[in-house]
Protein backbone atom coordinates (compact mmCIF):
# COMPACT_ATOMS: atom_id res chain seq x y z
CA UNK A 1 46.49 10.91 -8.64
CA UNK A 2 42.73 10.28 -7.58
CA UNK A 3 42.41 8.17 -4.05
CA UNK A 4 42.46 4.48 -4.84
CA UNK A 5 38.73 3.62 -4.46
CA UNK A 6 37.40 0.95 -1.64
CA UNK A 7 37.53 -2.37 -1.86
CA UNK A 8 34.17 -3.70 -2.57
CA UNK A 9 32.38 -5.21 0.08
CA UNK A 10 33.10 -8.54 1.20
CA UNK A 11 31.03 -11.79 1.25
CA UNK A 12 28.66 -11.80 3.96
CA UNK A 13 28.91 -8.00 4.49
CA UNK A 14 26.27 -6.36 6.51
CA UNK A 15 23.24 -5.15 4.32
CA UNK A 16 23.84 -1.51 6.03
CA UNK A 17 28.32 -2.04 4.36
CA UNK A 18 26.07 -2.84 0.98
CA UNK A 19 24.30 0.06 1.11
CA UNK A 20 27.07 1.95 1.64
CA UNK A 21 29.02 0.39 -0.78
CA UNK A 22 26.23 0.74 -3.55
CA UNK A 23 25.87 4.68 -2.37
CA UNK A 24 30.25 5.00 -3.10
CA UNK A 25 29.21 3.58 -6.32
CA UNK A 26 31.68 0.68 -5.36
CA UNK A 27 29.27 -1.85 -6.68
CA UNK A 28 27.26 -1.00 -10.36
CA UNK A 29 25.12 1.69 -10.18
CA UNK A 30 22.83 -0.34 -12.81
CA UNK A 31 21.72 -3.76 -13.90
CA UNK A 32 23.91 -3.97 -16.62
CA UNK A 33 27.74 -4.93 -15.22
CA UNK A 34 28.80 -8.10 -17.15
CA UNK A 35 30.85 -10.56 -14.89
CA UNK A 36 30.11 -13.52 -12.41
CA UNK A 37 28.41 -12.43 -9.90
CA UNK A 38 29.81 -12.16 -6.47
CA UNK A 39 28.34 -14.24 -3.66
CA UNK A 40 24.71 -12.87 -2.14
CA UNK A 41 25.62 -10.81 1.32
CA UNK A 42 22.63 -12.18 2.82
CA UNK A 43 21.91 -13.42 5.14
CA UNK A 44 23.04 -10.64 8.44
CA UNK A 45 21.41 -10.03 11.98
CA UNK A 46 20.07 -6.78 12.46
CA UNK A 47 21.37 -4.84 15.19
CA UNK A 48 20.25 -6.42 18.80
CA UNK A 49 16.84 -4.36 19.97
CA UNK A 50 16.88 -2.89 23.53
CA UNK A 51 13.42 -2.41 24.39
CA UNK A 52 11.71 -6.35 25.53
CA UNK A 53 9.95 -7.71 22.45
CA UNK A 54 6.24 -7.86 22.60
CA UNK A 55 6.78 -11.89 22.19
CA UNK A 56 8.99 -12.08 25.19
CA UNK A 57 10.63 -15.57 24.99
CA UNK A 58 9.24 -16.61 21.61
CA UNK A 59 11.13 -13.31 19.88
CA UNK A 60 14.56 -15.29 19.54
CA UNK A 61 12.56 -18.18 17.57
CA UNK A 62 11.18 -15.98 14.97
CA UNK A 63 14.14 -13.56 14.95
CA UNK A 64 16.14 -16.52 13.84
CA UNK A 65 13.44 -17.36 11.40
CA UNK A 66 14.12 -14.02 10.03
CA UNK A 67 17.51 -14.00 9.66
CA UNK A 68 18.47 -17.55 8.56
CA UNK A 69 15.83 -16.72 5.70
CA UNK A 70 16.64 -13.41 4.35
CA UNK A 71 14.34 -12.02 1.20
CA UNK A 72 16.26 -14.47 -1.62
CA UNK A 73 14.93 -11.93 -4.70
CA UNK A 74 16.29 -8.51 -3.06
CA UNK A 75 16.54 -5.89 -5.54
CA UNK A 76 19.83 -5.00 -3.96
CA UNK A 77 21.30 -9.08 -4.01
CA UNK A 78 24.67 -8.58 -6.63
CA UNK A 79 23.66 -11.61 -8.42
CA UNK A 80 20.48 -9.69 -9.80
CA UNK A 81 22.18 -7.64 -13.05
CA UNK A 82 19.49 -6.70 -15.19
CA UNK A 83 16.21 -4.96 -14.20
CA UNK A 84 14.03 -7.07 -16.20
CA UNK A 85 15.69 -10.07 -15.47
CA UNK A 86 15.23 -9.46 -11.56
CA UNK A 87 11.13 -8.45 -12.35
CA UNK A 88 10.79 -11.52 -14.48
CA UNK A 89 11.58 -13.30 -11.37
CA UNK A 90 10.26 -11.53 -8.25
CA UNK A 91 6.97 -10.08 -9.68
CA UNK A 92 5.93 -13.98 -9.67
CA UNK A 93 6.90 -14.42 -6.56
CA UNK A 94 4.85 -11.52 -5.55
CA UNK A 95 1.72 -12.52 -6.68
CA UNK A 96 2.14 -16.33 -5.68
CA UNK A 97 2.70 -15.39 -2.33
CA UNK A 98 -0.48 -12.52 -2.44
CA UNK A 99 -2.75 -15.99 -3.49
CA UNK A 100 -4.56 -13.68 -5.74
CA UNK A 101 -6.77 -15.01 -8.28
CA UNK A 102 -6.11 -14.83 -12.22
CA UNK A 103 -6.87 -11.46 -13.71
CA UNK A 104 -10.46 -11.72 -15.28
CA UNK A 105 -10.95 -11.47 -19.12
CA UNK A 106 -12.71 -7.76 -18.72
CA UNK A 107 -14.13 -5.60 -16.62
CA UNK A 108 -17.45 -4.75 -16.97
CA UNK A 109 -18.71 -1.14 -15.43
CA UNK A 110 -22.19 -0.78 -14.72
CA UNK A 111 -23.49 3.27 -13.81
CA UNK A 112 -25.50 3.80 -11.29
CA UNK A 113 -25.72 7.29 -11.12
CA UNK A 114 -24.30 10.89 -11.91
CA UNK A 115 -23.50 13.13 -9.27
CA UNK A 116 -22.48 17.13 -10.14
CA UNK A 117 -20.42 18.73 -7.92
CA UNK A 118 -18.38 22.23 -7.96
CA UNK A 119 -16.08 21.73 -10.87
CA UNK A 120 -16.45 17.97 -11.52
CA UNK A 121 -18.96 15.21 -11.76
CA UNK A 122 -18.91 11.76 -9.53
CA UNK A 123 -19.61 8.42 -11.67
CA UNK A 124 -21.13 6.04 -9.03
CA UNK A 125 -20.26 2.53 -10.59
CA UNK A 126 -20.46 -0.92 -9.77
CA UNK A 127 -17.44 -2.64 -11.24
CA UNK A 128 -18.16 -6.14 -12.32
CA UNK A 129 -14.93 -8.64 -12.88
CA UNK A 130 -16.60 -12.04 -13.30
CA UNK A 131 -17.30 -14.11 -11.33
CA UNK A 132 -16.49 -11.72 -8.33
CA UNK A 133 -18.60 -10.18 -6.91
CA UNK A 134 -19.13 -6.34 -8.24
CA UNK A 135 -16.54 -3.19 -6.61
CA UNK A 136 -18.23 -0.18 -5.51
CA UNK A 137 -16.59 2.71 -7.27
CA UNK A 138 -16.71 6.54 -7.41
CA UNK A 139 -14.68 8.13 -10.63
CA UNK A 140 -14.36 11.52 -10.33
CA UNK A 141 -14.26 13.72 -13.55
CA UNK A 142 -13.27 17.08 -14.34
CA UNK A 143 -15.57 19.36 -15.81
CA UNK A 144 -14.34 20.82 -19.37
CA UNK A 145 -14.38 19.18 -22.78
CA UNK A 146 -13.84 15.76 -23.14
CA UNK A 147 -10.16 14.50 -24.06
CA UNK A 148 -7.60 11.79 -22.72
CA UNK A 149 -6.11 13.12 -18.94
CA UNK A 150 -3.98 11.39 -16.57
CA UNK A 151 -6.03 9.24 -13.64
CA UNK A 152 -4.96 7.64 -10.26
CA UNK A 153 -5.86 5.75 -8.30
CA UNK A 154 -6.98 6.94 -4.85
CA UNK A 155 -6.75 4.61 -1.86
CA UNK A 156 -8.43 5.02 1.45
CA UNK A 157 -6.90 4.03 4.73
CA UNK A 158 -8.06 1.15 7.39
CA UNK A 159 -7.81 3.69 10.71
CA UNK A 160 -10.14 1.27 12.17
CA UNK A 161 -13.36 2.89 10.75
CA UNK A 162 -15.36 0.36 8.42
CA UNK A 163 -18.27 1.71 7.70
CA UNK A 164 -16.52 3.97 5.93
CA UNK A 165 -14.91 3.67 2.52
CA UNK A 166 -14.47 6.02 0.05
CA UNK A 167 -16.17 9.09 2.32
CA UNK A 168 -12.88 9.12 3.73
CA UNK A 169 -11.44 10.47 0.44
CA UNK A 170 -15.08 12.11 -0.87
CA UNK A 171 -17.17 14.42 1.01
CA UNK A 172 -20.94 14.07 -0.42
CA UNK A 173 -23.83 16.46 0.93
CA UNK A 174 -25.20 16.39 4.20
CA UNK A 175 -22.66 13.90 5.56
CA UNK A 176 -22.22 13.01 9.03
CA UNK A 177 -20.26 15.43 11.04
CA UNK A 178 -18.36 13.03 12.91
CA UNK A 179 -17.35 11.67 9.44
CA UNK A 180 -16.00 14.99 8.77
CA UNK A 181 -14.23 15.58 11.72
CA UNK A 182 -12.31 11.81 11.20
CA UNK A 183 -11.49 13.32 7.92
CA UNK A 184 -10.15 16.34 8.74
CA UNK A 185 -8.08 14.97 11.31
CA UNK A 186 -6.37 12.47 9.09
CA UNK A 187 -6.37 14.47 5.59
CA UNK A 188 -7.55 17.83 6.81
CA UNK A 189 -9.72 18.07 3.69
CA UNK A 190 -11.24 14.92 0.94
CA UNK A 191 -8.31 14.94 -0.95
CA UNK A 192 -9.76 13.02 -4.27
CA UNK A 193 -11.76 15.90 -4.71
CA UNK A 194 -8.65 18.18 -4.62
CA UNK A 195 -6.75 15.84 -7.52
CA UNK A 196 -10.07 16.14 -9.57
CA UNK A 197 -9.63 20.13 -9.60
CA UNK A 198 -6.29 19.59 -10.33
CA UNK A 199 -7.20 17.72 -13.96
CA UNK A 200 -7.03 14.57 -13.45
CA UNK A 201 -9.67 11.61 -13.37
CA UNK A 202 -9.60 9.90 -10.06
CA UNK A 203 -11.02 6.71 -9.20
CA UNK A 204 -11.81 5.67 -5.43
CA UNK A 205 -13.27 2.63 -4.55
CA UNK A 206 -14.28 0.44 -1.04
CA UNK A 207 -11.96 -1.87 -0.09
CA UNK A 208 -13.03 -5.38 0.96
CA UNK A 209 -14.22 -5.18 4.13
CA UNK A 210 -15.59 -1.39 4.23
CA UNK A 211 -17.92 0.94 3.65
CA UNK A 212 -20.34 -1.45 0.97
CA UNK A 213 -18.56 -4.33 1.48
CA UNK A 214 -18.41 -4.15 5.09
CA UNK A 215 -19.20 -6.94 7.14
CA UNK A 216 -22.80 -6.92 8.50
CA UNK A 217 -22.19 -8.33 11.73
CA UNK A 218 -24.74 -6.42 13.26
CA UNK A 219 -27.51 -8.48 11.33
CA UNK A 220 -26.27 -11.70 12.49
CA UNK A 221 -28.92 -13.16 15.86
CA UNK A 222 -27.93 -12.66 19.05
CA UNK A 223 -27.17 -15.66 19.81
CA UNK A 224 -24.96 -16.24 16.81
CA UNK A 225 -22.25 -13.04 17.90
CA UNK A 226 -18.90 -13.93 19.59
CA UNK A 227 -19.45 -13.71 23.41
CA UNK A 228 -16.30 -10.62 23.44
CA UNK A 229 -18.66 -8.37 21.15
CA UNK A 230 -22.64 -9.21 22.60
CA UNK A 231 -22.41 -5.84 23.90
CA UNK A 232 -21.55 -4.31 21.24
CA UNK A 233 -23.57 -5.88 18.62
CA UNK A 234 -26.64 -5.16 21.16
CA UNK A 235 -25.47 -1.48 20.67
CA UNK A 236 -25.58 -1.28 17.25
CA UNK A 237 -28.80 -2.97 17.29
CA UNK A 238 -30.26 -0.07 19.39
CA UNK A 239 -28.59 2.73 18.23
CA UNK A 240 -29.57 4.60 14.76
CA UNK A 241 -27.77 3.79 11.51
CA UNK A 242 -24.95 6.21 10.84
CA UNK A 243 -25.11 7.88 14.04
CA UNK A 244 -21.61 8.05 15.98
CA UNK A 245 -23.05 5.42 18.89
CA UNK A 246 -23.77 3.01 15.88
CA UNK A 247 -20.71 3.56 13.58
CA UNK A 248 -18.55 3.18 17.05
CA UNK A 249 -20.30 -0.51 17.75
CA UNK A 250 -20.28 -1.50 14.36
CA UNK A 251 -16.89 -0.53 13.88
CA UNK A 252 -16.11 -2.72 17.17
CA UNK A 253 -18.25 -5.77 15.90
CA UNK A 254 -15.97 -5.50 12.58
CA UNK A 255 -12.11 -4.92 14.33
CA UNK A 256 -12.99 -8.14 16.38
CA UNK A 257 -14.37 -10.13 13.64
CA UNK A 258 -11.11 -9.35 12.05
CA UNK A 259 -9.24 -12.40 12.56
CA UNK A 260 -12.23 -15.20 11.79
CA UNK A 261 -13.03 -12.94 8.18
CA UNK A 262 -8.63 -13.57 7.86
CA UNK A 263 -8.86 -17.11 8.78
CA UNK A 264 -11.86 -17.52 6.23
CA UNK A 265 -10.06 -16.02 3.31
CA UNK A 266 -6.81 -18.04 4.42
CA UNK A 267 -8.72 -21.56 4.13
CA UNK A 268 -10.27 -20.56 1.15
CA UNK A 269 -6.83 -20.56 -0.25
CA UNK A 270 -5.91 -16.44 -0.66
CA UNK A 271 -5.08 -13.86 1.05
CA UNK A 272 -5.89 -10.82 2.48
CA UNK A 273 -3.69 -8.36 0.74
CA UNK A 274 -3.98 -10.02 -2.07
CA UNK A 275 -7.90 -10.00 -2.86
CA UNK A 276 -7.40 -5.98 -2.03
CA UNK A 277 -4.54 -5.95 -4.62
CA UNK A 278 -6.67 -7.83 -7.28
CA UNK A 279 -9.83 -4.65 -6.72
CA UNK A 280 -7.18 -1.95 -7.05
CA UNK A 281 -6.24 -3.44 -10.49
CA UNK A 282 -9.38 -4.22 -11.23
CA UNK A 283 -9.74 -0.45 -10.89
CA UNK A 284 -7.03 0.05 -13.24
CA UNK A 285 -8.56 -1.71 -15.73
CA UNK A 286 -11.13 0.47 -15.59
CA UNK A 287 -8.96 3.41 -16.01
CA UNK A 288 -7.16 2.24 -19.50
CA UNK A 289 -10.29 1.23 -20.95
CA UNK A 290 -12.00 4.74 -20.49
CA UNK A 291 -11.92 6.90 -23.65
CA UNK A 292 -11.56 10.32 -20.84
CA UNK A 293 -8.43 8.96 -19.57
CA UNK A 294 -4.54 8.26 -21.20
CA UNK A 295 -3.15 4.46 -20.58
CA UNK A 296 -0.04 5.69 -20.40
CA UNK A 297 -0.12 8.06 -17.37
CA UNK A 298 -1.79 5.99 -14.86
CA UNK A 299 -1.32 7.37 -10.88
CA UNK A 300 -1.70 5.78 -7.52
CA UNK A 301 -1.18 6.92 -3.81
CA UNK A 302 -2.90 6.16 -0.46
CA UNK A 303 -2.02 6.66 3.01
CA UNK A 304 -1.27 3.84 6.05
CA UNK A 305 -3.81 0.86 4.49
CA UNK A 306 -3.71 2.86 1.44
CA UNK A 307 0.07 3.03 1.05
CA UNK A 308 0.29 -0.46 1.63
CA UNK A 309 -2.13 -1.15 -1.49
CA UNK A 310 -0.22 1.18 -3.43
CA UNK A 311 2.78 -0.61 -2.63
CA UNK A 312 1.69 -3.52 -3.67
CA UNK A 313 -0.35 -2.17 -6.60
CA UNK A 314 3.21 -0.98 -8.52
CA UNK A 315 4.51 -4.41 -7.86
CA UNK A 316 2.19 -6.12 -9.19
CA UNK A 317 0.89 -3.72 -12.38
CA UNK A 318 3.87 -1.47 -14.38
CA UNK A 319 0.64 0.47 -16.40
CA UNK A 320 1.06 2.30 -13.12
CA UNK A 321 3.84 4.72 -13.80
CA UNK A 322 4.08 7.12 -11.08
CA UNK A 323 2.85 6.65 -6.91
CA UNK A 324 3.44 7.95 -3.51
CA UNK A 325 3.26 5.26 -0.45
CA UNK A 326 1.93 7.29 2.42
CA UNK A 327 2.90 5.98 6.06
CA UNK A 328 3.63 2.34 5.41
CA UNK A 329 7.09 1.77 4.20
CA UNK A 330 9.27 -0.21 6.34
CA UNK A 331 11.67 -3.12 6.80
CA UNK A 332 9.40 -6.22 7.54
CA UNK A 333 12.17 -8.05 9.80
CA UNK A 334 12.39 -4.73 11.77
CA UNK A 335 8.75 -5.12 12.62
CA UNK A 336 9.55 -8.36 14.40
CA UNK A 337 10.15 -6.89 18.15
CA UNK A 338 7.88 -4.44 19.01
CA UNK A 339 5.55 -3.10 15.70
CA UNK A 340 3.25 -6.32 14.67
CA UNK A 341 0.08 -4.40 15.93
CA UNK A 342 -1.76 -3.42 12.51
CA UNK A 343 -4.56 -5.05 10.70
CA UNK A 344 -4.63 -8.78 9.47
CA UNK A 345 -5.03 -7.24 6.21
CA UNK A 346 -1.45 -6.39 5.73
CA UNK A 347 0.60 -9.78 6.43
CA UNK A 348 1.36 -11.49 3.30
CA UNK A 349 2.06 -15.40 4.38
CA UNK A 350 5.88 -16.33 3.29
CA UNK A 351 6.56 -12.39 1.39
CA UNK A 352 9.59 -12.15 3.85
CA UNK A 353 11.49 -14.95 2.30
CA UNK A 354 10.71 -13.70 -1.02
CA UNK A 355 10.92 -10.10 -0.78
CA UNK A 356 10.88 -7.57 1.57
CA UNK A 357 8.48 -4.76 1.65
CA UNK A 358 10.87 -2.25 0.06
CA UNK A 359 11.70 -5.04 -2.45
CA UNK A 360 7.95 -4.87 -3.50
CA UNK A 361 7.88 -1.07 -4.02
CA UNK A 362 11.32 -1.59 -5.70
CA UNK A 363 9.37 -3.41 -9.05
CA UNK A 364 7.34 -0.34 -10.21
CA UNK A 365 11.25 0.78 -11.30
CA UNK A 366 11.40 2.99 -13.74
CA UNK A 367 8.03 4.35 -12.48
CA UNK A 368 8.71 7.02 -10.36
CA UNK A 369 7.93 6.74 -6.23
CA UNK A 370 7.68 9.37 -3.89
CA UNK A 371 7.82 7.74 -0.28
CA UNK A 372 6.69 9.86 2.63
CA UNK A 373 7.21 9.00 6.29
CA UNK A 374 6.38 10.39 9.35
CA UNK A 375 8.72 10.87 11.97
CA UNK A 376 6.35 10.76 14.73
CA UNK A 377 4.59 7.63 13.59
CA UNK A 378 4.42 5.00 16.08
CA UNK A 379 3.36 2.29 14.04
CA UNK A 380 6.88 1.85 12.64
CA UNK A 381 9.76 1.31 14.29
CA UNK A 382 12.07 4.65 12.68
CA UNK A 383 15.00 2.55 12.03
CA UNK A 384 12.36 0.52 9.63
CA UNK A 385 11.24 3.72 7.78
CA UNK A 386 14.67 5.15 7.58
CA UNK A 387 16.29 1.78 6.16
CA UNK A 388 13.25 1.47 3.80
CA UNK A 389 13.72 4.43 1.91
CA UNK A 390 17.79 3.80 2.21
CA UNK A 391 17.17 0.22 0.34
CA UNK A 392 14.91 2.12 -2.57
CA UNK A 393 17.12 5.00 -2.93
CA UNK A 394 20.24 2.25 -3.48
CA UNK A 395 17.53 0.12 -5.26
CA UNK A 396 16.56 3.16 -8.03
CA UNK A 397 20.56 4.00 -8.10
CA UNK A 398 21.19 0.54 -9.18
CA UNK A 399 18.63 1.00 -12.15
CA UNK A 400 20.20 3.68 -13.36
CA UNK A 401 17.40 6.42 -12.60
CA UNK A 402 17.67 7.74 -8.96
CA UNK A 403 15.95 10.89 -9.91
CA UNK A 404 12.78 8.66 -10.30
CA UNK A 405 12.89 8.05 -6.34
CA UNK A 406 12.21 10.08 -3.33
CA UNK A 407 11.86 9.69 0.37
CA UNK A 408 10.83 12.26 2.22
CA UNK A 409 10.35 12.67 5.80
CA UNK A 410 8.01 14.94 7.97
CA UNK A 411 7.89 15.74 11.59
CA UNK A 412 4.00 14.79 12.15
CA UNK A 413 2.16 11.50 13.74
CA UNK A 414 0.69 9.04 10.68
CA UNK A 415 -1.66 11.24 8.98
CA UNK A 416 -1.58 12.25 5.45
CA UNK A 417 -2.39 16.32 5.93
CA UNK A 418 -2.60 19.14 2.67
CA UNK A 419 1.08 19.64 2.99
CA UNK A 420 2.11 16.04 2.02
CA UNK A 421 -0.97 16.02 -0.11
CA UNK A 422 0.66 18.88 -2.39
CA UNK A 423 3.68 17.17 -2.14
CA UNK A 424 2.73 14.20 -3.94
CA UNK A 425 0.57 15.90 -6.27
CA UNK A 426 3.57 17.47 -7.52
CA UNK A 427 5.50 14.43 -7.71
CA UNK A 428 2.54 12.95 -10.25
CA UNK A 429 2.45 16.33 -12.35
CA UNK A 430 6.02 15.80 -12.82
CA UNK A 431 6.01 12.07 -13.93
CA UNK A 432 2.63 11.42 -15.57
């Protein structure tokens, strides 16, 4: 006779005994298994951490915020049995919690220029989405004759350098060398320009908050600079534009003025995350509405700031069918102790009782996700990364495509280098 099989878990099981159980197939591999369903294990502690939290006496407090309010719309909660039931329901929830503003009606692109390179030509656009103000874009196209090809969406990283945008992804000639030694150290080449030669249209534009849309503190008086940055805002005052002495104190002026350009977009009523959301979409309208590019085979991947946009780009947008988050996938709760030290740009007010970050990532299901971590990235605890990719794997199992996931991890600090770069370019020729 076959072995009896377990006894599915119990209520209030850990969420590691879930995962487990969902991986033994205990539980329904899919969305579709009729039935009441059984309680919600949530919520469970996570195991104790060793190391002394960076919030010392305060860490029990918000630990216990954490747990007593686990993510309610987990992908992976038994109650949720059909996909589109479970998006109907958390994709809201996404986007009230981002603070976004309604799509616009259309998008309106406006050409500035043509730019012919080896093998492709750069669009310089201005994307206008009334009544925002316009998104500086580059679109990259292959040279040959026209037809429909499959596009993505390219997304630059934070790294702490704001003057920079889209020259992180996009070389242009007679560039700055210490811009090309930044990029080389984090992508080892401009990898937009190596998806163009590969066929497809690619579309890079500046985040909020860099490269055009930087913030110009350096134009403000003197006497109107925060007293921490004087000296650095009298640096960049004396120093040359674009040379490294200025781009260091203007990059300074902007990582302090961080938190006041936060607090301004939280009072306004939005956030962060979610104005840079609301671009990259804005972007993909752009993309379907081209005659050079197919609707239907729509790409996106970015590394660190540019994984968590893509991340949140798939839950928000399904015309996104395929997309590789680069060195920011993790367990939000597993931040708590020791790993809250990135950019305001990246905490979405109230997601945690909602969904968790893998939750998020879990919505572009069917679309297929590629997930690459680094082992030697300090920015994450590896517990987080490791139980991240666990929850999607489990998460894509339950849907009934697995194949469609993949996490993949790679002894390196958090960079995004050629090797992962062909990586996920393979993962998009195979799904788009």
């Amino acid at each position: 006779m076959p072995p009896r099989p377990a006894d599915p878990p119990a209520p209030g099981c850990t969420r590691r005994e879930l995962l487990a159980a969902l991986a033994a197939g205990v539980l329904a591999p899919d969305f579709g298994r009729a039935g009441a369903p059984p309680p919600s294990p949530y919520p469970s502690p996570s195991p104790p951490m060793p190391e002394i939290p960076d919030r010392h006496n305060l860490h029990p407090l918000l630990a216990g915020l954490a747990r007593d309010h686990p993510p309610r719309l987990s992908v992976l909660d038994p109650r949720w049995r059909d996909l589109a039931g479970w998006q109907a329901a958390a994709r809201p929830a996404l986007t009230a919690r981002l603070g976004a503003p309604p799509p616009p009606a259309r998008v309106e692109a406006h050409l500035i220029r043509r730019e012919p390179r080896d093998g492709f030509t750069v669009e310089v656009l201005h994307l206008q989405a009334e009544p925002a103000p316009p998104i500086p874009a580059r679109v990259l196209v292959p040279d040959g004759p026209p037809r429909r090809r499959p596009a993505v969406l390219a997304l630059h990283c934070h790294s702490g350098r704001y003057t920079w945008g889209h020259e992180k992804l996009l070389s242009s000639p007679g560039e700055p060398e210490h811009l090309t030694r930044f990029r080389e150290g984090t992508y080892g080449r401009p990898w937009a320009e190596a998806l163009v030669r590969r066929g497809y249209v690619v579309i890079v534009i500046d985040a909020l908050y860099f490269g055009e849309r930087r913030l110009r503190v350096e134009e403000l008086p003197s006497d109107r600079v925060q007293p921490e940055v004087r000296e650095a805002h009298a640096a960049a005052r004396a120093a040359t534009p674009g040379s490294p002495a200025w781009t260091t104190a203007v990059d300074r002026l902007a990582s302090f003025y961080e938190h006041l350009t936060a607090k301004g977009i939280t009072a306004a009523g939005f956030t962060w995350p979610g104005l840079l959301a609301w671009d990259d979409l804005r972007a993909v309208d752009h993309l379907v509405a081209r005659p050079d590019v197919d609707p239907a085979r729509i790409g996106c991947l970015g590394l660190s700031g540019g994984g968590f946009r893509t991340a949140l780009a798939i839950g928000c947008d399904p015309r996104i069918r395929a997309a590789c988050v680069t060195g920011w996938m993790t367990e939000i709760g597993r931040q708590l102790p020791r790993h809250l030290r990135h950019t305001w740009m990246v905490y979405v007010p109230g997601l945690q009782r909602d969904l968790d970050l893998p939750d998020v990532a879990a919505l572009h299901a069917p679309g297929a996700l590629l997930v690459q971590q680094c082992r030697r990235d300090h920015l994450f605890p590896a517990a987080g990364m490791e139980a991240a990719v666990t929850q999607l794997a489990a998460a894509y199992a339950k849907a009934g495509v697995p194949e469609r996931f993949r996490g993949s991890f790679h002894d390196l600090p958090h960079s995004f280098p050629p090797a992962l770069q062909e990586e996920a370019f393979a993962w998009l020729d195979r799904w788009l």
